[in-house]
N, C-alpha and C. Protein backbone atom coordinates (compact mmCIF):
# COMPACT_ATOMS: atom_id res chain seq x y z
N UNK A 1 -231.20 -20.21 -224.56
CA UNK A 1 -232.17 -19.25 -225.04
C UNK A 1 -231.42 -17.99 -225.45
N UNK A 2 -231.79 -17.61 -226.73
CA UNK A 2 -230.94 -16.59 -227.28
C UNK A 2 -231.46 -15.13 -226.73
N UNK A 3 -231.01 -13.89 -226.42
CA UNK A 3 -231.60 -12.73 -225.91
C UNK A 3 -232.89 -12.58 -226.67
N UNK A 4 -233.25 -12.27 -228.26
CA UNK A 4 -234.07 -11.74 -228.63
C UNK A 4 -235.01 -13.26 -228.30
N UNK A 5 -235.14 -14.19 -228.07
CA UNK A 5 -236.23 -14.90 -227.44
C UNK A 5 -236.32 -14.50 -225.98
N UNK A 6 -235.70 -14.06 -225.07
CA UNK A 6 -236.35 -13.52 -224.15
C UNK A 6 -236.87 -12.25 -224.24
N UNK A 7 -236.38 -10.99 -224.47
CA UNK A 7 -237.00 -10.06 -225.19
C UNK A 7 -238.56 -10.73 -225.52
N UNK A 8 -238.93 -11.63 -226.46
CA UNK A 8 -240.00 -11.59 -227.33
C UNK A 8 -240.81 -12.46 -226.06
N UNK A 9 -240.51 -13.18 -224.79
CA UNK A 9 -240.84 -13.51 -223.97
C UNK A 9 -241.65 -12.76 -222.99
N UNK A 10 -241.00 -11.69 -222.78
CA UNK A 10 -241.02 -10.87 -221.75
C UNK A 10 -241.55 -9.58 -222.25
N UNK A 11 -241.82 -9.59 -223.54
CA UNK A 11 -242.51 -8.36 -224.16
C UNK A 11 -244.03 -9.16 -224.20
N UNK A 12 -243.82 -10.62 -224.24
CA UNK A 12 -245.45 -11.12 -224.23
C UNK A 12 -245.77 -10.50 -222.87
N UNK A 13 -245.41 -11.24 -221.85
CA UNK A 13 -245.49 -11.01 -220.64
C UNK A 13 -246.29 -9.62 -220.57
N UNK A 14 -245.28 -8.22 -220.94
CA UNK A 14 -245.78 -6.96 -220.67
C UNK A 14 -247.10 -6.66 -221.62
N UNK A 15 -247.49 -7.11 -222.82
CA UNK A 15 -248.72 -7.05 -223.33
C UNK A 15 -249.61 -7.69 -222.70
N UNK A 16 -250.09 -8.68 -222.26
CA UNK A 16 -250.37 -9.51 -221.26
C UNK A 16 -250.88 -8.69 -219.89
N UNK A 17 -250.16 -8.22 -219.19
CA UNK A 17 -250.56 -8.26 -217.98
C UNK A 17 -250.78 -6.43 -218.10
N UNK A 18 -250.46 -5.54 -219.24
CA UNK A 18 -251.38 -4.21 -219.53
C UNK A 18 -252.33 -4.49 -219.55
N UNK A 19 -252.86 -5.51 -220.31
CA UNK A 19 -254.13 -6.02 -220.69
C UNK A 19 -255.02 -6.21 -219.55
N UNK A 20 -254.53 -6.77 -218.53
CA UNK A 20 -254.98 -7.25 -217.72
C UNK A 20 -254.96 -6.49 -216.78
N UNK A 21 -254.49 -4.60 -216.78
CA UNK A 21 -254.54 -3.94 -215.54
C UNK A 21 -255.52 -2.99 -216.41
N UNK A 22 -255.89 -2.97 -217.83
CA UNK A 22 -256.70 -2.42 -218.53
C UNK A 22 -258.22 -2.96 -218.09
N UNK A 23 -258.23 -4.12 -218.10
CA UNK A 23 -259.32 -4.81 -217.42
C UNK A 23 -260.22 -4.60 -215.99
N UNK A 24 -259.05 -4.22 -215.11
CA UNK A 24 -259.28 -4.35 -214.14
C UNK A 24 -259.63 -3.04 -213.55
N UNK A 25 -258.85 -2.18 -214.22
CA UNK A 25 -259.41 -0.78 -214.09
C UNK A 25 -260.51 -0.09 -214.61
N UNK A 26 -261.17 -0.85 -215.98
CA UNK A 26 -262.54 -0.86 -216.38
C UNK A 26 -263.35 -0.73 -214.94
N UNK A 27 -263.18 -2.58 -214.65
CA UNK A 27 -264.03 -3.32 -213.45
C UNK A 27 -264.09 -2.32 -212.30
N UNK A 28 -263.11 -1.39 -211.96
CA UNK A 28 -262.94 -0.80 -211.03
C UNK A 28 -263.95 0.84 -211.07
N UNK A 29 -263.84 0.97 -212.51
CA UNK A 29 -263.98 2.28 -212.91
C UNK A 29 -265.88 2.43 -213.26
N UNK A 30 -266.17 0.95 -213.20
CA UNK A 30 -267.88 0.70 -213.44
C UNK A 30 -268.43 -0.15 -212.26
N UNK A 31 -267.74 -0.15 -210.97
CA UNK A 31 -267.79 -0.68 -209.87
C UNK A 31 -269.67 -0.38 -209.15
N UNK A 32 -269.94 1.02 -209.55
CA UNK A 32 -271.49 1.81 -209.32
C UNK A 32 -272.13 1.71 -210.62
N UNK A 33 -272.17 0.63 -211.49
CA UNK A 33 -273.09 0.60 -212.84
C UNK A 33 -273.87 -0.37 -212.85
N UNK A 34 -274.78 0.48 -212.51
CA UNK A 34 -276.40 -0.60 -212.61
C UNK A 34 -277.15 -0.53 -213.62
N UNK A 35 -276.48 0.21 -214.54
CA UNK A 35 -277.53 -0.35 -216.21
C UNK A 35 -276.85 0.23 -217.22
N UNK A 36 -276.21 -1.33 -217.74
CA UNK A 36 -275.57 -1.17 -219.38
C UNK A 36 -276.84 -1.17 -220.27
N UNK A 37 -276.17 -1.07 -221.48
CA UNK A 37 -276.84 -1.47 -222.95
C UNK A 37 -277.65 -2.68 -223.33
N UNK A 38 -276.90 -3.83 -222.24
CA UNK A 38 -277.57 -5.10 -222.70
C UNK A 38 -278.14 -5.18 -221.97
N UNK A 39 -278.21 -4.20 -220.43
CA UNK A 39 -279.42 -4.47 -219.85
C UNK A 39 -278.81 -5.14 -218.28
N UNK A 40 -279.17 -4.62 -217.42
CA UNK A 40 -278.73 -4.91 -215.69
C UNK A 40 -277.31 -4.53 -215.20
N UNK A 41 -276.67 -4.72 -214.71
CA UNK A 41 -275.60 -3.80 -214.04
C UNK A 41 -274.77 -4.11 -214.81
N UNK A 42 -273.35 -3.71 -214.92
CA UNK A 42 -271.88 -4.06 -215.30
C UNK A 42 -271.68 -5.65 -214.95
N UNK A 43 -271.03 -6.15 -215.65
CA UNK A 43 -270.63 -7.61 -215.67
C UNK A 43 -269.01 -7.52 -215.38
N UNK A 44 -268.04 -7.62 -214.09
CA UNK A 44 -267.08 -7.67 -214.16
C UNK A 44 -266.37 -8.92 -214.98
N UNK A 45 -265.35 -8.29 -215.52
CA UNK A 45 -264.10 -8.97 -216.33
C UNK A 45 -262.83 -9.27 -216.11
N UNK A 46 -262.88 -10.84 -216.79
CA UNK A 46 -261.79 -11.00 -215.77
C UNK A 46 -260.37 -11.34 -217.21
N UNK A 47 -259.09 -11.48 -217.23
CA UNK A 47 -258.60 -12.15 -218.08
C UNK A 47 -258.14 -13.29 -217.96
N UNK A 48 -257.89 -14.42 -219.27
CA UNK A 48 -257.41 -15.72 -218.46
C UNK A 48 -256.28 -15.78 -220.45
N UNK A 49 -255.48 -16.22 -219.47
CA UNK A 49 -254.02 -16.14 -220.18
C UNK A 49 -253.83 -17.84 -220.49
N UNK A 50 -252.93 -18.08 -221.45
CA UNK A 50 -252.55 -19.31 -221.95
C UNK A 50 -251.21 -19.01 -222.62
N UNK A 51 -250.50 -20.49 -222.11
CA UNK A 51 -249.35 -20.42 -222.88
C UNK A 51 -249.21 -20.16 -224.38
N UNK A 52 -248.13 -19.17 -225.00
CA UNK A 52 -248.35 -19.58 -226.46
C UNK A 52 -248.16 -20.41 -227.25
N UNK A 53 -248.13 -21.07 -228.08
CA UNK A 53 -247.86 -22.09 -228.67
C UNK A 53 -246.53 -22.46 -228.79
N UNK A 54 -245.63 -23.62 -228.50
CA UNK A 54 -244.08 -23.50 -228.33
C UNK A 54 -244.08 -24.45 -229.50
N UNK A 55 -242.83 -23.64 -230.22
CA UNK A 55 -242.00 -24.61 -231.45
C UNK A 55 -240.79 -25.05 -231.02
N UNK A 56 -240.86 -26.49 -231.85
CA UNK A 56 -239.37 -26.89 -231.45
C UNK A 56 -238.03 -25.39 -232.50
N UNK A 57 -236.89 -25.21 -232.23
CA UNK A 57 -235.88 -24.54 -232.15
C UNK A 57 -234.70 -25.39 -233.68
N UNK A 58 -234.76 -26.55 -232.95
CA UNK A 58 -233.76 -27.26 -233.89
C UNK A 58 -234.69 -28.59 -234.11
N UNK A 59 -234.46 -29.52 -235.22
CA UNK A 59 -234.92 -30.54 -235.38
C UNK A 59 -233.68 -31.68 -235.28
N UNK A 60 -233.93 -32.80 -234.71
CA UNK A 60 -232.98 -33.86 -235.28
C UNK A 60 -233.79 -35.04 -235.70
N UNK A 61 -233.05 -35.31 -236.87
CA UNK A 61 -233.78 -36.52 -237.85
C UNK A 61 -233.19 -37.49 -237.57
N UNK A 62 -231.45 -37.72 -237.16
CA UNK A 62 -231.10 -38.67 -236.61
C UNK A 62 -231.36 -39.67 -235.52
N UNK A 63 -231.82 -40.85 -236.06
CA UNK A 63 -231.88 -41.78 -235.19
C UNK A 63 -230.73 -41.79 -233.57
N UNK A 64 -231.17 -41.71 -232.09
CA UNK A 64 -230.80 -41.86 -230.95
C UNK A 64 -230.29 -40.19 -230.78
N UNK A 65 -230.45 -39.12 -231.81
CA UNK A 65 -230.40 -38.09 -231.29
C UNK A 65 -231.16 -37.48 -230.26
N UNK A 66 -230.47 -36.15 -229.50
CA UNK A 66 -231.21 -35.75 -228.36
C UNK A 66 -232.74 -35.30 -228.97
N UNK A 67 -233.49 -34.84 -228.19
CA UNK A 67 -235.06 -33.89 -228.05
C UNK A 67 -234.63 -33.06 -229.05
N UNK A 68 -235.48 -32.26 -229.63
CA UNK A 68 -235.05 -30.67 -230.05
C UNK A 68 -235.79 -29.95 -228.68
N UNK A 69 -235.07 -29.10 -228.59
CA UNK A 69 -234.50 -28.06 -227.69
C UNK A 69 -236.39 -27.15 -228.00
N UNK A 70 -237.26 -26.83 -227.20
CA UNK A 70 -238.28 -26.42 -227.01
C UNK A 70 -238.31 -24.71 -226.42
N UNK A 71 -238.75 -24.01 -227.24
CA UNK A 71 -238.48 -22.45 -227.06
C UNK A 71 -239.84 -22.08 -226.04
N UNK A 72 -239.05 -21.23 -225.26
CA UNK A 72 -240.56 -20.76 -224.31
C UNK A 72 -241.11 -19.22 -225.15
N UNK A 73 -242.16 -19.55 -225.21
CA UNK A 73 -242.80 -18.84 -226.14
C UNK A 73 -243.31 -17.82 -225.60
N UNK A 74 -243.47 -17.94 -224.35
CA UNK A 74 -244.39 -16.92 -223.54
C UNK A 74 -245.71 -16.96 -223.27
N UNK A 75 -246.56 -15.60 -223.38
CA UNK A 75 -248.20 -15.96 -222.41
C UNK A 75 -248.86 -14.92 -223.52
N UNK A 76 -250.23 -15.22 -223.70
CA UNK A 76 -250.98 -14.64 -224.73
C UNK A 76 -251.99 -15.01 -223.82
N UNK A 77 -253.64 -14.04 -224.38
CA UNK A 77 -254.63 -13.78 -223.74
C UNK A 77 -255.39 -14.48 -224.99
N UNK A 78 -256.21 -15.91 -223.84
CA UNK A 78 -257.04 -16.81 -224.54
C UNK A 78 -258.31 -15.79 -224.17
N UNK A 79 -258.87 -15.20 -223.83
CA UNK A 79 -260.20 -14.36 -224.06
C UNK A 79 -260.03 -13.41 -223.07
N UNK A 80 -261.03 -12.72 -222.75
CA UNK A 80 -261.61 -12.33 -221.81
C UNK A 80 -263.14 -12.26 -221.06
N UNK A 81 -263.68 -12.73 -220.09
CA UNK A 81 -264.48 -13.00 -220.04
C UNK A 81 -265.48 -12.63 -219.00
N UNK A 82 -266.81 -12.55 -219.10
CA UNK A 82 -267.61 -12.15 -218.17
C UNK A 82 -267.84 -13.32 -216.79
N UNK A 83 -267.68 -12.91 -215.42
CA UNK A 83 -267.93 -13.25 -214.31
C UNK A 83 -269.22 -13.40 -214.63
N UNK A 84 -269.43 -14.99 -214.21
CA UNK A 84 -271.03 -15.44 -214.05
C UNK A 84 -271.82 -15.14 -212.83
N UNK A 85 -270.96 -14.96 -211.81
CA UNK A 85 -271.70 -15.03 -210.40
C UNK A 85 -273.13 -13.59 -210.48
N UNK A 86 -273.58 -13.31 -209.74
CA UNK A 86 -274.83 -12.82 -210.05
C UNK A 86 -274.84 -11.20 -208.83
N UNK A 87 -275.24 -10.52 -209.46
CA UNK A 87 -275.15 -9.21 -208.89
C UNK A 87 -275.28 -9.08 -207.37
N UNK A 88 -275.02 -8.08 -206.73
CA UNK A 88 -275.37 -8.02 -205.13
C UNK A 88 -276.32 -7.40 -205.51
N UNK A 89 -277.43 -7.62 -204.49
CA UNK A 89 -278.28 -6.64 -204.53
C UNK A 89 -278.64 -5.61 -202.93
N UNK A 90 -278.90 -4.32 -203.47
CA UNK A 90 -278.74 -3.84 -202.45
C UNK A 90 -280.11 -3.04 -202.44
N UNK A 91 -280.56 -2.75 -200.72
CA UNK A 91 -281.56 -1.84 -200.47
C UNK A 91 -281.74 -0.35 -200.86
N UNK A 92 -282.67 -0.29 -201.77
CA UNK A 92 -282.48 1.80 -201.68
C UNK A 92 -283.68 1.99 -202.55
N UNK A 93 -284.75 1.90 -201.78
CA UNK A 93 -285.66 2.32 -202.68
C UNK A 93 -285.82 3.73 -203.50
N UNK A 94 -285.07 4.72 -202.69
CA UNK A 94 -284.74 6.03 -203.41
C UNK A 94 -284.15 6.08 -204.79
N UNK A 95 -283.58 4.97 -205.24
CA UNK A 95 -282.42 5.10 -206.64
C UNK A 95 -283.55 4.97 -207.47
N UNK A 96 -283.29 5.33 -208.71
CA UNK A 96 -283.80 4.92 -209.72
C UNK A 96 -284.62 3.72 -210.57
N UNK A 97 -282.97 3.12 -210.63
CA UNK A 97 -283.14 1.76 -210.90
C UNK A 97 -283.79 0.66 -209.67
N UNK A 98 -284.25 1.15 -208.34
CA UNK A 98 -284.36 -0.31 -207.81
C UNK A 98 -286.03 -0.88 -208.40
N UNK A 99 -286.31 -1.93 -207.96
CA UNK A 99 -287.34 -2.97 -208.33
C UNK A 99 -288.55 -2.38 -207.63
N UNK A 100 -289.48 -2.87 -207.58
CA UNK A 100 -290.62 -2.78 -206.82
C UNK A 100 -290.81 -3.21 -205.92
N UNK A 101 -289.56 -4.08 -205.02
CA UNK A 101 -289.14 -4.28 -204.05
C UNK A 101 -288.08 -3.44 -202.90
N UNK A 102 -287.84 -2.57 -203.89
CA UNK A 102 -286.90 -1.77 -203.44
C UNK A 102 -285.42 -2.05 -203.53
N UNK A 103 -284.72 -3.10 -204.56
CA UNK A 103 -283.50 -3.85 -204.40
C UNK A 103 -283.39 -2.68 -205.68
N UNK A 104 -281.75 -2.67 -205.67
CA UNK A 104 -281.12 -2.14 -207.07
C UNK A 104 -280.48 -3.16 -206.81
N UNK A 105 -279.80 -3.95 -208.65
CA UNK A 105 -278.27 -5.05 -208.17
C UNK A 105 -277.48 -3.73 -209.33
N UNK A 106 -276.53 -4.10 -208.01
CA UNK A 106 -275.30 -3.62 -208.46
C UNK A 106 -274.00 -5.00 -209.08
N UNK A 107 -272.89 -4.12 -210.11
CA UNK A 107 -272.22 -5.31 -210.14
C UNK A 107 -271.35 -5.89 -209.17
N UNK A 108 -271.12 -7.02 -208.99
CA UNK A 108 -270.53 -8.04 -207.71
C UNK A 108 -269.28 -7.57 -208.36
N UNK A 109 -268.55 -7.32 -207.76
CA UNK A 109 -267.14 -6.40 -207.68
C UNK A 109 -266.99 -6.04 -206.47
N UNK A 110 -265.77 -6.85 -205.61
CA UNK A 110 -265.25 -6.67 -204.52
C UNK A 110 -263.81 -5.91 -204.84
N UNK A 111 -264.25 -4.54 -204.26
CA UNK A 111 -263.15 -3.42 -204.38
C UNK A 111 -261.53 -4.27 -203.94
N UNK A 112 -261.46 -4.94 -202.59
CA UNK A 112 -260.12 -5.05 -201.88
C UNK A 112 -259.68 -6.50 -203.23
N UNK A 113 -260.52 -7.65 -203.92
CA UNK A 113 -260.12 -8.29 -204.83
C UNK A 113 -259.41 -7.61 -206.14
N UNK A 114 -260.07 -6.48 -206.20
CA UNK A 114 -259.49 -6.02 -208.00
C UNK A 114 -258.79 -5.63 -207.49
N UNK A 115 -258.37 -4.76 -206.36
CA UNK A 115 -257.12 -4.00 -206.28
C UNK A 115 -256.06 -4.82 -205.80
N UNK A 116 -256.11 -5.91 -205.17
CA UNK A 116 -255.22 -6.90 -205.37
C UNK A 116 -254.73 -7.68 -206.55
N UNK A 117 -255.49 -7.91 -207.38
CA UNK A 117 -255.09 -8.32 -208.72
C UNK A 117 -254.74 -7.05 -209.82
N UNK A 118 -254.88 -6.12 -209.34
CA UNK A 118 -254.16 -4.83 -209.83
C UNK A 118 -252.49 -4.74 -209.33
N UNK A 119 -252.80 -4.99 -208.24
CA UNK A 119 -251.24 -5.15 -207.33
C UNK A 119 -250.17 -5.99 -208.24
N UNK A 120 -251.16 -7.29 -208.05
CA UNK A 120 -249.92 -8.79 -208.88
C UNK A 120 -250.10 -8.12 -210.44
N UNK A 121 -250.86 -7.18 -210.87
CA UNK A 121 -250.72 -7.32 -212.33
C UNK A 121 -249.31 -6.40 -212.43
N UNK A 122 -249.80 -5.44 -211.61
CA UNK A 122 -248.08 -4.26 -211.74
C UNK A 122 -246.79 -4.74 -211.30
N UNK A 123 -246.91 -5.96 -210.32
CA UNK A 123 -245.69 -6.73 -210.24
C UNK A 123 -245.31 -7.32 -211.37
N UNK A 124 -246.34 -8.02 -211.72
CA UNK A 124 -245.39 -9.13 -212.79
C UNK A 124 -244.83 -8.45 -214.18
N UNK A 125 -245.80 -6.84 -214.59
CA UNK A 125 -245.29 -5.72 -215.08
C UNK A 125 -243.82 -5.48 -215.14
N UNK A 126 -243.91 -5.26 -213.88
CA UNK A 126 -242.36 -4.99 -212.93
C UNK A 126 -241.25 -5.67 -213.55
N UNK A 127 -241.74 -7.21 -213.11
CA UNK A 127 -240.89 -8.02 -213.07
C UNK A 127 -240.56 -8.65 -214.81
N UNK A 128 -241.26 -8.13 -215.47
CA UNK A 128 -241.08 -8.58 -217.22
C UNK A 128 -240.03 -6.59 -217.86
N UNK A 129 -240.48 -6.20 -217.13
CA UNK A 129 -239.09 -4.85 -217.49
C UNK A 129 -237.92 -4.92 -216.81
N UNK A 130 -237.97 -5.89 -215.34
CA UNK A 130 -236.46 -6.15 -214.93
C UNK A 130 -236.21 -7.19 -216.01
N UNK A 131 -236.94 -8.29 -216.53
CA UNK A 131 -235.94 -8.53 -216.79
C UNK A 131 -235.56 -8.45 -218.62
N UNK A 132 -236.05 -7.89 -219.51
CA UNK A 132 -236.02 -6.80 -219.97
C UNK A 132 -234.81 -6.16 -220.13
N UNK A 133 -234.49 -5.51 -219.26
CA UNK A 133 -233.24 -4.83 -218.62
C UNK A 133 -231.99 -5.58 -218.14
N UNK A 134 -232.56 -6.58 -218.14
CA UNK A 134 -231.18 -7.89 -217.76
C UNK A 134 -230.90 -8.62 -218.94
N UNK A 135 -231.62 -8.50 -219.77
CA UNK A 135 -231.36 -9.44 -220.99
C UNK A 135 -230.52 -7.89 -221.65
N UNK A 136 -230.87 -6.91 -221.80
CA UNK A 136 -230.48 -5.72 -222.37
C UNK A 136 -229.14 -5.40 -221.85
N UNK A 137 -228.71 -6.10 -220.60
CA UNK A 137 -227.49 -5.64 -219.97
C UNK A 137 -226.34 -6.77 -220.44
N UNK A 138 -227.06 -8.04 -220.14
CA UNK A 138 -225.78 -8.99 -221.12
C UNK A 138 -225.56 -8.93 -222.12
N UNK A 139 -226.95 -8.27 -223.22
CA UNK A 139 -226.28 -8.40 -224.60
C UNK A 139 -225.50 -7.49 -224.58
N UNK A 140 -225.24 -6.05 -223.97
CA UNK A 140 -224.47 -5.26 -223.91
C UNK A 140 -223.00 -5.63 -223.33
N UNK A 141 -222.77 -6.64 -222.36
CA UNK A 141 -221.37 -7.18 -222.32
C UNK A 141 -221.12 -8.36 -223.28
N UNK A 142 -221.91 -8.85 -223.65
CA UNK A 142 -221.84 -9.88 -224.40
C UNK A 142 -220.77 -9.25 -225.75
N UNK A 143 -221.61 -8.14 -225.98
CA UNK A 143 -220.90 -7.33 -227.49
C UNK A 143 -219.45 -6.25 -226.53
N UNK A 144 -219.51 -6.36 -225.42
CA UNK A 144 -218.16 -5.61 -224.78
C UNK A 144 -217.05 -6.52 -224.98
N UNK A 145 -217.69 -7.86 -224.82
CA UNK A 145 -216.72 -9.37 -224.92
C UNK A 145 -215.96 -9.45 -225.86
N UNK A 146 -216.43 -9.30 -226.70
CA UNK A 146 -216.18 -9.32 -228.45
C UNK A 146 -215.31 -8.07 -229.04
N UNK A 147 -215.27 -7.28 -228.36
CA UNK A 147 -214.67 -5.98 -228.89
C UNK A 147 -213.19 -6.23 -227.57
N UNK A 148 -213.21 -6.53 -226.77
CA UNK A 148 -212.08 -7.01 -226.05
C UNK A 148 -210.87 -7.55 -226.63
């Protein structure tokens, strides 16, 4: 794998999982929203990622030649999407919004879940600028090699 394919790897990676702390900090940030536009509380969001499409690198036409050599392409965001599960509902007949029962639903958003998937999103963050920085450090001896 040549540097600028990891680079273009690991730059998916970091678009990717912004995306996905962009998300989550929405979810976090509308955690008390009991009435959108379309009507009943906030719908938390979640992202769901897919490999990108991998091309072969080299071709061989020769008969009993090896595979061609398969490039990792990295991770791209197949949608994003609304959580189906269904609101909590909570007692308060004082609010505004509750029913004639006295329920308001709020959106089902468990605070200690997003902020855990906030956690793994800033790791794997992390871990796509180390390495980033490691591909950036061999090409830099790589070209020290050469001038040797």
């Amino acid at each position: 794998m040549d540097v600028f394919q990891i680079l273009r790897t690991a730059g998916s990676a970091l678009t990717a999982q912004r995306l996905r702390m962009d998300v989550i900090s929405n979810n976090l940030a509308n955690i008390e929203t009991t009435s959108t536009p379309e009507g009943g509380p906030y719908r938390r969001a979640a992202v769901v990622f897919e490999p990108r499409p991998a091309t072969p690198s080299v071709t061989y036409d020769r008969p009993g030649a090896r595979p061609p050599r398969v490039k990792n392409a990295g991770v791209q965001v197949a949608a994003i999407v609304e959580d189906a599960r269904p609101p909590r509902r909570v007692y308060d007949p004082q609010h505004p919004q509750a029913d004639a029962d006295g329920f308001v639903e709020y959106p089902n958003i468990d605070l200690v879940v997003e902020l855990t998937n906030l956690l793994g999103a800033n790791r794997a963050y992390e871990a796509s600028v180390n390495v980033i920085e490691a591909a950036k450090t061999m090409a830099q001896r790589a070209l020290d090699i050469g001038r040797g």
